[in-house]
Protein backbone atom coordinates (compact mmCIF):
# COMPACT_ATOMS: atom_id res chain seq x y z
CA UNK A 1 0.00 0.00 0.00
CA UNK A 2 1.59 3.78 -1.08
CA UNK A 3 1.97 6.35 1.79
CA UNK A 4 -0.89 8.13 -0.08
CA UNK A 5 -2.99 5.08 0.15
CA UNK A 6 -2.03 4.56 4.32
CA UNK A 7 -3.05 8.13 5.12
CA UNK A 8 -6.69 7.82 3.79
CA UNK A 9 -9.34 6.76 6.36
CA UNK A 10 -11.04 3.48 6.38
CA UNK A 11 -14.01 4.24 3.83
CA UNK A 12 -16.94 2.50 6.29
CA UNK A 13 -15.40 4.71 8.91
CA UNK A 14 -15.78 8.27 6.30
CA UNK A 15 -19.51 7.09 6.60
CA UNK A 16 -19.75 5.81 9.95
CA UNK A 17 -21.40 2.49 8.68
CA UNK A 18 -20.13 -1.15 9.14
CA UNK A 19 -18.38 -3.47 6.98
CA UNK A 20 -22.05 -5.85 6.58
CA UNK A 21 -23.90 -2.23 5.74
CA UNK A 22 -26.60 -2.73 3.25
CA UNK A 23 -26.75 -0.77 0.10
CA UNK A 24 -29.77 0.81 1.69
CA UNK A 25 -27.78 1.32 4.87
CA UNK A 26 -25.04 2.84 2.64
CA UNK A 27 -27.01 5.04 0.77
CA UNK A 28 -28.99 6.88 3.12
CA UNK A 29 -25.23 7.05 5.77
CA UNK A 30 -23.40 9.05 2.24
CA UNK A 31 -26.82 11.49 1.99
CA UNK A 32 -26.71 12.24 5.46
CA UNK A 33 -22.76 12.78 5.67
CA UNK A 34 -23.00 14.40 2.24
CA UNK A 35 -25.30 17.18 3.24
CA UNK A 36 -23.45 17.93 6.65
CA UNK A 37 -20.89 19.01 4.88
CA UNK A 38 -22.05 20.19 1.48
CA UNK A 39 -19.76 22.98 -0.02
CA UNK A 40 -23.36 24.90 -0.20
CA UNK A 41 -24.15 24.28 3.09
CA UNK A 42 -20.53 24.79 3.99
CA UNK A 43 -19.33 27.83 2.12
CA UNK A 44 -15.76 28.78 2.27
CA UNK A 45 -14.75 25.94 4.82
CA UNK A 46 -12.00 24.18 3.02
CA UNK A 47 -12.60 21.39 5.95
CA UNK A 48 -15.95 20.56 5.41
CA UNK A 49 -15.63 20.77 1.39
CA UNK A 50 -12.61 17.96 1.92
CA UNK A 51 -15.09 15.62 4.15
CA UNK A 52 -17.78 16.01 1.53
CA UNK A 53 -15.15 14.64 -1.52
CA UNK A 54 -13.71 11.79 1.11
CA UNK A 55 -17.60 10.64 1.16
CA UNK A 56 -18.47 11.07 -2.20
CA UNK A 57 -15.18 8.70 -2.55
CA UNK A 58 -16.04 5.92 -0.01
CA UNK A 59 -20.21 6.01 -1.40
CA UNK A 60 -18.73 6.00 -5.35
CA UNK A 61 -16.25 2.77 -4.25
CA UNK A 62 -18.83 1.00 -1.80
CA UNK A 63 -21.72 1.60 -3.95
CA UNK A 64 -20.55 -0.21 -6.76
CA UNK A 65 -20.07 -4.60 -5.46
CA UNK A 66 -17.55 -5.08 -7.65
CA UNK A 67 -14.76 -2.23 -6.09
CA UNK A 68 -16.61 -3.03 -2.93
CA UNK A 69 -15.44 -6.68 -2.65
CA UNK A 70 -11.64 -5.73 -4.08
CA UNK A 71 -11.87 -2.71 -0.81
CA UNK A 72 -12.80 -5.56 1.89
CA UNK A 73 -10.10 -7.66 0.35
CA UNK A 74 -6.85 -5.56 -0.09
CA UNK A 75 -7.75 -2.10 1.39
CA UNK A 76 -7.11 0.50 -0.33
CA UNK A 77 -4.89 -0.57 -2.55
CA UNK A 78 -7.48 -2.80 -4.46
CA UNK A 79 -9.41 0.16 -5.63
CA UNK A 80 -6.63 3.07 -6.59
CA UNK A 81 -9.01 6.65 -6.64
CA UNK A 82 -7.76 8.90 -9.19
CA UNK A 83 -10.62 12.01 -7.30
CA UNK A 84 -12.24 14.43 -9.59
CA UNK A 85 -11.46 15.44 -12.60
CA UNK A 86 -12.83 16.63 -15.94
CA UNK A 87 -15.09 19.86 -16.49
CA UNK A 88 -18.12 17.73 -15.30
CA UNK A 89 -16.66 17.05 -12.14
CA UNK A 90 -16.48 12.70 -12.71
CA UNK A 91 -14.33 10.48 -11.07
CA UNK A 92 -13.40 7.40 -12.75
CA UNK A 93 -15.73 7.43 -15.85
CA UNK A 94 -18.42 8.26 -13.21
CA UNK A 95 -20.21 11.45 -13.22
CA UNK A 96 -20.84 13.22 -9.55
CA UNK A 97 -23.86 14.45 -10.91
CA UNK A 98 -25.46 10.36 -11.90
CA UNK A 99 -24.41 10.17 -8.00
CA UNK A 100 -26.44 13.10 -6.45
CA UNK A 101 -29.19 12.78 -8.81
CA UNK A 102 -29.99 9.13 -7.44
CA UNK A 103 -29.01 10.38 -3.53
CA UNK A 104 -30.53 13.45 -3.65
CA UNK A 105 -33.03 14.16 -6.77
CA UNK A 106 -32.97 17.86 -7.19
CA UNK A 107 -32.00 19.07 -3.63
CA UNK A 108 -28.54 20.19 -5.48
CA UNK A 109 -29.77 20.82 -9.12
CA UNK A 110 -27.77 16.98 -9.94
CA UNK A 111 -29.26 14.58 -11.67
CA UNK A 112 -29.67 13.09 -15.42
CA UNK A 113 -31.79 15.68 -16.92
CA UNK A 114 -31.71 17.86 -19.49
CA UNK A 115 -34.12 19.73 -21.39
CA UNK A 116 -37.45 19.18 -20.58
CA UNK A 117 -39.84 19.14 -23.75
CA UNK A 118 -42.83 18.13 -21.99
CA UNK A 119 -44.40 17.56 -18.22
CA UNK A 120 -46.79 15.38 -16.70
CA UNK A 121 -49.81 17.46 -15.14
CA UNK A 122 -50.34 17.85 -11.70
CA UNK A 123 -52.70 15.27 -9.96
CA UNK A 124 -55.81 17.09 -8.19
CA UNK A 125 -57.37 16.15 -4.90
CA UNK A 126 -60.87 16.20 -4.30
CA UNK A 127 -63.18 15.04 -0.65
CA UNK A 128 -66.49 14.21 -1.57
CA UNK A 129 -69.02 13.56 1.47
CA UNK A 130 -71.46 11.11 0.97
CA UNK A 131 -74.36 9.64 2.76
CA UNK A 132 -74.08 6.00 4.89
CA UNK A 133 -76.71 4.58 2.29
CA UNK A 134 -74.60 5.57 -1.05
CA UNK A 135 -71.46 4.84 0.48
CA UNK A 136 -72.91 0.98 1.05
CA UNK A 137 -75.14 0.74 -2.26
CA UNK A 138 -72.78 3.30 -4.42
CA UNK A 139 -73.90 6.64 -6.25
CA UNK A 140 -72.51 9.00 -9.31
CA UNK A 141 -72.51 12.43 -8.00
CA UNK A 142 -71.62 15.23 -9.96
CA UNK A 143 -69.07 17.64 -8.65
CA UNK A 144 -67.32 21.00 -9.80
CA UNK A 145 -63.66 20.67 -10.19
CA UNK A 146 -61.23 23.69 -10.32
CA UNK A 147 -59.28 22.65 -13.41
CA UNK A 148 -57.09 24.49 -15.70
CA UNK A 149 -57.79 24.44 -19.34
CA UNK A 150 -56.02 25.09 -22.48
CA UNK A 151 -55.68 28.86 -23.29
CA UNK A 152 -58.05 29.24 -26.31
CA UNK A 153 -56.56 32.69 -26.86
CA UNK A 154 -53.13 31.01 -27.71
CA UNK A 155 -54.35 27.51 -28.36
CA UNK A 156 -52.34 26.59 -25.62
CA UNK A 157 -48.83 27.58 -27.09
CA UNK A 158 -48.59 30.63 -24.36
CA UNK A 159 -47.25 33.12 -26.93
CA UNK A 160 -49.23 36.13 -28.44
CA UNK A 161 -48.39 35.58 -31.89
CA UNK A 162 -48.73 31.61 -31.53
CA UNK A 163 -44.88 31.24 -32.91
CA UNK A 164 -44.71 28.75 -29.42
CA UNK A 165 -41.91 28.74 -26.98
CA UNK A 166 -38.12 29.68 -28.18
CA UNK A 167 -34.94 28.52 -27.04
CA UNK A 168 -33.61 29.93 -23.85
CA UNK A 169 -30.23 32.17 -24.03
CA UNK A 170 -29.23 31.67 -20.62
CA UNK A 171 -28.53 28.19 -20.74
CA UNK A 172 -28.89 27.47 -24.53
CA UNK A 173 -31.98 25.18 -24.42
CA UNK A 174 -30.80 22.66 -22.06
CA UNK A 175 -33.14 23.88 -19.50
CA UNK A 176 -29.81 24.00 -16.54
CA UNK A 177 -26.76 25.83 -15.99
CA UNK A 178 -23.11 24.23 -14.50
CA UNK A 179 -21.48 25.57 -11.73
CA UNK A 180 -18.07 25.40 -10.66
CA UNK A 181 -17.43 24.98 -7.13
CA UNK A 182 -14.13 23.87 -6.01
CA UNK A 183 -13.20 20.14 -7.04
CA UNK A 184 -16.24 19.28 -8.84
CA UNK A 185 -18.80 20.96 -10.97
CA UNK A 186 -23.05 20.48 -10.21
CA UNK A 187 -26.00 21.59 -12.21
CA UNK A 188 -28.93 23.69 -11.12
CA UNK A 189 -31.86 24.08 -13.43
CA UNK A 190 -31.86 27.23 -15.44
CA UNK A 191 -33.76 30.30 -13.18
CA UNK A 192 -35.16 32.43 -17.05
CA UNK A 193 -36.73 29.33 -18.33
CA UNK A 194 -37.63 27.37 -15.25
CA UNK A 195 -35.82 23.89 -16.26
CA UNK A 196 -37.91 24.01 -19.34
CA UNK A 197 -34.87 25.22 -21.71
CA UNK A 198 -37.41 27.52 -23.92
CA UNK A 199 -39.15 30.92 -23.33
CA UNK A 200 -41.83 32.69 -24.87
CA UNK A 201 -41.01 35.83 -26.01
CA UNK A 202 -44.51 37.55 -26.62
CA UNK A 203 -46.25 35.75 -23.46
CA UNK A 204 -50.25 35.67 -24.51
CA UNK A 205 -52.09 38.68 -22.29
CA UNK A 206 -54.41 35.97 -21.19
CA UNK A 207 -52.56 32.76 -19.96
CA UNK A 208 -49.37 35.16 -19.16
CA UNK A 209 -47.49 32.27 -21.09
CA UNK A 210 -48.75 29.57 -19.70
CA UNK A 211 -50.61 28.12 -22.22
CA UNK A 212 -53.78 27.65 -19.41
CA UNK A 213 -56.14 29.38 -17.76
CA UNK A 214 -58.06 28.49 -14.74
CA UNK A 215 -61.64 26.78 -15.38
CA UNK A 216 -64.07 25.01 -13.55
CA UNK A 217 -65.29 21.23 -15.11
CA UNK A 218 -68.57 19.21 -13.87
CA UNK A 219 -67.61 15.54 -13.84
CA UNK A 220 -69.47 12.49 -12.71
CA UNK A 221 -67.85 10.50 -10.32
CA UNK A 222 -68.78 6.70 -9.88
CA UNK A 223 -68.53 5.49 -6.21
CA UNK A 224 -69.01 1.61 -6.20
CA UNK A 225 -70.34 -0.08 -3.56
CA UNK A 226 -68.62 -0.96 -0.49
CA UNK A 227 -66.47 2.39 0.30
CA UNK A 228 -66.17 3.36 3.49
CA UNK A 229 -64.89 6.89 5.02
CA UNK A 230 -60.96 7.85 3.88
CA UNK A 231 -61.58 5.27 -0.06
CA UNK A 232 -60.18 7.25 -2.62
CA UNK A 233 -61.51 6.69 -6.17
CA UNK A 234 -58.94 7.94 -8.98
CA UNK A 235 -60.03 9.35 -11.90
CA UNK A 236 -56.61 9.04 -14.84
CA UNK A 237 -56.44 12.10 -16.94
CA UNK A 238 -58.62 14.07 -15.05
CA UNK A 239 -56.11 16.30 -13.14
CA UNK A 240 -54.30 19.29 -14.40
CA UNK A 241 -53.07 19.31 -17.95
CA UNK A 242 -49.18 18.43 -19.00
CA UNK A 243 -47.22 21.36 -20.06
CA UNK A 244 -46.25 21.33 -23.80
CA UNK A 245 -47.83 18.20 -24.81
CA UNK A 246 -47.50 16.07 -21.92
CA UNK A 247 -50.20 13.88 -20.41
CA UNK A 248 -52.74 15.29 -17.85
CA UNK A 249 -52.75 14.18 -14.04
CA UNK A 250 -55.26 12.11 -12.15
CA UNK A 251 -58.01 13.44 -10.20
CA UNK A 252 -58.22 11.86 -6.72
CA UNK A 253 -62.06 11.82 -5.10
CA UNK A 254 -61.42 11.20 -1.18
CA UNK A 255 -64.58 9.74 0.14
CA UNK A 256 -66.11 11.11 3.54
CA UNK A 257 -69.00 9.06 4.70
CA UNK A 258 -71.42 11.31 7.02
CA UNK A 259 -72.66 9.50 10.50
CA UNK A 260 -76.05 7.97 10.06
CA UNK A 261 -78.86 8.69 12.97
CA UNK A 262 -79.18 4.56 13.63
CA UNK A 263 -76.21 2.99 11.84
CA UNK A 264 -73.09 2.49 12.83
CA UNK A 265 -70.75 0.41 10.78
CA UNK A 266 -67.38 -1.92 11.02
CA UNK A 267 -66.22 -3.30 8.00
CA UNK A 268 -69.14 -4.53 6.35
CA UNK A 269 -71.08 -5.40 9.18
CA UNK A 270 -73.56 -2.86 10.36
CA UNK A 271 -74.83 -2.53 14.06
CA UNK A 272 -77.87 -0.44 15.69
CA UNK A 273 -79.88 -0.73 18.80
CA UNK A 274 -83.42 -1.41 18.93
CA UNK A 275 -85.73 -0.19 22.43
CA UNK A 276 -88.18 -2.71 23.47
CA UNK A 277 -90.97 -2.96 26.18
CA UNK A 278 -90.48 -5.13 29.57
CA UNK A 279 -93.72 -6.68 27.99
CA UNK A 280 -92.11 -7.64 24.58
CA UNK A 281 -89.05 -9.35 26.35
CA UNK A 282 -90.86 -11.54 28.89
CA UNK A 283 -93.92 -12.45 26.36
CA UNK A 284 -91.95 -12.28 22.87
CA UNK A 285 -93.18 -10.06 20.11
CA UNK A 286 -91.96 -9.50 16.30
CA UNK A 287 -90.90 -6.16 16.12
CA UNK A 288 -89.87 -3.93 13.14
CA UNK A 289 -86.16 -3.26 12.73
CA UNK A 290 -84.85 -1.00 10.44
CA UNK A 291 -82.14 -1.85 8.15
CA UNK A 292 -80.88 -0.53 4.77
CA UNK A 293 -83.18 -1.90 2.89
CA UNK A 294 -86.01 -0.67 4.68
CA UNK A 295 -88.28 -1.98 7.63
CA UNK A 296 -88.14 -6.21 8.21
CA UNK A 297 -89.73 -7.99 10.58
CA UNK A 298 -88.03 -9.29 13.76
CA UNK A 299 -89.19 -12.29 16.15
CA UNK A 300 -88.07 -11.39 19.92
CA UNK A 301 -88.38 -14.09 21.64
CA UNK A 302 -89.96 -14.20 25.09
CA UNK A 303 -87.43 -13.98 27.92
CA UNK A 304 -85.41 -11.93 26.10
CA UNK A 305 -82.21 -10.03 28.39
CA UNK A 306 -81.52 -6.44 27.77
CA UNK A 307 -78.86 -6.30 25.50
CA UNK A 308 -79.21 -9.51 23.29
CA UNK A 309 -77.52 -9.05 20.16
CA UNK A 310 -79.51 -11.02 16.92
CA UNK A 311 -77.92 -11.52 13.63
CA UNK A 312 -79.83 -10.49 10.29
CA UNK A 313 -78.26 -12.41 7.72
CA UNK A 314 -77.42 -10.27 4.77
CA UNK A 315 -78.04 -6.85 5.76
CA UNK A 316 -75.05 -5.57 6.15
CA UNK A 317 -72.44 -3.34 3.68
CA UNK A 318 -72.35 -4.90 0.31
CA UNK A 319 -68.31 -5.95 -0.75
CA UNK A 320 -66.90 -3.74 -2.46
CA UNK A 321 -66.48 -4.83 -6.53
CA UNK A 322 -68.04 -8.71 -5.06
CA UNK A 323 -71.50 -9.47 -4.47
CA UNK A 324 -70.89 -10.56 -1.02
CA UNK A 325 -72.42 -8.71 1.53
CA UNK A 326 -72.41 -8.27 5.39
CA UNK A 327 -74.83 -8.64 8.18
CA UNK A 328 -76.48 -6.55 10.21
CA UNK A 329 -76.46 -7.03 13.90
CA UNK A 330 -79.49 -5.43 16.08
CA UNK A 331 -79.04 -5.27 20.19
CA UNK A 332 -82.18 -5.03 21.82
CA UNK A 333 -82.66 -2.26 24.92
CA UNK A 334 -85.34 -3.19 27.22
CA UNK A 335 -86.94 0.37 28.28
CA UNK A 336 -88.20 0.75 32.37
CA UNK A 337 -91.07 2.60 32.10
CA UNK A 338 -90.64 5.92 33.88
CA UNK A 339 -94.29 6.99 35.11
CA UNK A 340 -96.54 4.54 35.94
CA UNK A 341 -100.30 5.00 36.35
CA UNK A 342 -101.87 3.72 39.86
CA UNK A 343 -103.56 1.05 37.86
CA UNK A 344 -100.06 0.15 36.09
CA UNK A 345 -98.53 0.33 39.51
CA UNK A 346 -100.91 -2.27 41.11
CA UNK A 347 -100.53 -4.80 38.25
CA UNK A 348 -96.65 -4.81 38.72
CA UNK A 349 -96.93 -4.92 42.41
CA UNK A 350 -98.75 -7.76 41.93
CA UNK A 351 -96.69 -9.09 40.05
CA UNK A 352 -93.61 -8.90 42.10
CA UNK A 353 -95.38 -10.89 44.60
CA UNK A 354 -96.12 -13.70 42.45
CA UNK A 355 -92.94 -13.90 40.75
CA UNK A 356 -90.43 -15.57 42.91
CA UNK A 357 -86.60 -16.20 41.97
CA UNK A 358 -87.53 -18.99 39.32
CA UNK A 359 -88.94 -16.41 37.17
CA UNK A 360 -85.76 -14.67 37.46
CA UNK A 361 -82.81 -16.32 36.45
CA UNK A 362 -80.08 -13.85 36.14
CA UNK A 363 -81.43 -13.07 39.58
CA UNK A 364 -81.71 -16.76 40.54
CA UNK A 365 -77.81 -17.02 39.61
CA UNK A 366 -76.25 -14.03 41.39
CA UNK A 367 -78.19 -14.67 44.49
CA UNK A 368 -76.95 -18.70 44.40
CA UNK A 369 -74.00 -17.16 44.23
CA UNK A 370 -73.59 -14.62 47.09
CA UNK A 371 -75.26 -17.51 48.94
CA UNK A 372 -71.78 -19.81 48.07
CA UNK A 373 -69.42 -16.78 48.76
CA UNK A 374 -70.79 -15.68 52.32
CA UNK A 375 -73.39 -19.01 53.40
């Protein structure tokens, strides 16, 4: 190993990562070392701007598996760095630019592009509130979207004479200008064109260049069956349009499902409660229930408990895009009456007397019970 090759630190130590790191691992160590000590970040500090090339080093050597495995073997010797070099600031055949734009997108102005000719629209976001009953059978509401349209003035070319966009002097058309900072060279999209690497010269008085102008579309949205509060539906091409021929966004419809008076749902099972009489529980009586469908028939059996839970098979939330659906479950209440009339009063007195423990077998149970625990 050369004396140049001794006095270099141990690459996994530069990014404070061990030797079984995963590329992962590795990747997100170099962006966090990388933008401690950024020359942009760092300006003027000749200290920080050497850290930031010794970790651009160890990431460009440990990234790739091949010089990885010769580094474990022999050190530093197995992977001779020549640094930076060339106009574009690359480092053996590698440009620092491929690096950053894969660590770090456009937080530097690195990556691959170039000129952009065209742009994907921007996706729009919509909440739609919706009622329990369309949520579980579906519905097609119309709603009012704020979208942009083309500019009719221009035909959507932005310029006043409808020539279209022009070439950008600043950086030439490629839509980003180079900068020279130190060792190495980065690229920063171009500030008179936007990244876009054209300009319009005679902007249209009614887009202001744009090519669009704000609108306002009516579209139908189709909610299927099944949704439940916080479904989004997406809607392709039915965002913003691209710029300059490119394709349109997606409109996103968030669904919010309002409370229902009676309903309450989990999954696609639906639960409500249903008040009874004293006289319906002990006797039994078929009682109306309401469901989504509208009013069925129940059978309450007699000696029915406060708080007995019956299944109605089929009554719940439809699946959504199946033809399954849930069940709704209905939990009886048994009401006390509040005022009683003397008559009323005599009745139930009587009653009390002739009932006895056997008529009362929750009751019957707890007082067996205290009976065992105290004799």
């Amino acid at each position: 190993m050369s004396a140049a090759a001794g006095q270099k630190r141990d690459y996994y130590e530069v990014l404070g990562v061990q030797k079984s790191v995963s590329a992962q691992e590795l990747k997100s160590a170099f962006r966090k070392v990388a933008l401690q000590y950024h020359p942009d970040r760092n300006p003027g500090n000749s200290d920080a701007e050497e850290k930031f090339k010794e970790a651009s080093e160890a990431y460009e050597v440990l990234s790739d598996p091949e010089r990885r495995a010769k580094y474990d073997r022999f050190g530093h010797a197995g992977n001779p760095f020549d640094g930076f070099g060339g106009a574009g600031g690359g480092f053996q055949g590698v440009n620092i630019n491929d690096i950053f734009g894969e660590i770090f997108g456009d937080i530097f102005g690195g990556g691959r592009g170039g000129r952009r000719t065209s742009s994907r629209g921007a996706d729009l976001r919509y909440n739609l509130e919706i009622t329990f009953e369309e949520a579980a059978f579906g519905c097609r509401p119309k709603v009012t979207i704020p979208r942009p349209k083309k500019c009719d003035t221009c035909s959507g070319s932005g310029s006043k004479s409808n020539t279209g966009p022009r070439p950008c002097s600043a950086c030439g058309g490629s839509g980003e200008l180079r900068y020279t900072q130190g060792f190495f060279a980065v690229s920063r999209p171009c500030g008179d064109c936007g990244g876009t690497g054209a300009v319009v010269p005679d902007p249209c008085t009614r887009c202001k260049g744009s090519g669009k102008v704000p609108s306002e579309e009516v579209i139908e949205v189709a909610i299927p069956g099944g949704v439940d509060n916080g479904t989004r539906v997406r809607l392709s091409g039915m965002g913003e349009p691209g710029d300059r021929g490119g394709p349109p966004g997606d409109l996103y419809v968030t669904v919010i499902v309002k409370e229902h008076p009676l309903f309450q749902r989990e999954e696609y099972e639906v639960f409500c409660e249903v008040p009874i009489s004293f006289t319906q529980a002990a006797l039994g009586a078929k009682i109306d229930v309401p469901t989504l469908d509208g009013k069925v028939k129940m059978t309450v059996p007699n000696g029915t408990q406060s708080g007995k839970v019956f299944r109605l098979k089929g009554k719940g939330i439809p699946h959504l895009h199946s033809q399954q659906r849930g069940d709704q479950h209905v939990r009886v209440v048994v009401e006390t009456p509040t005022e009683l009339s003397s008559k009323q009063r005599e009745l139930l007195e009587k009653f009390a007397e002739a009932s006895g423990e056997e008529s009362h077998p929750q009751s019957k149970s707890f007082i067996a019970k205290v009976k065992e625990l105290f004799g």
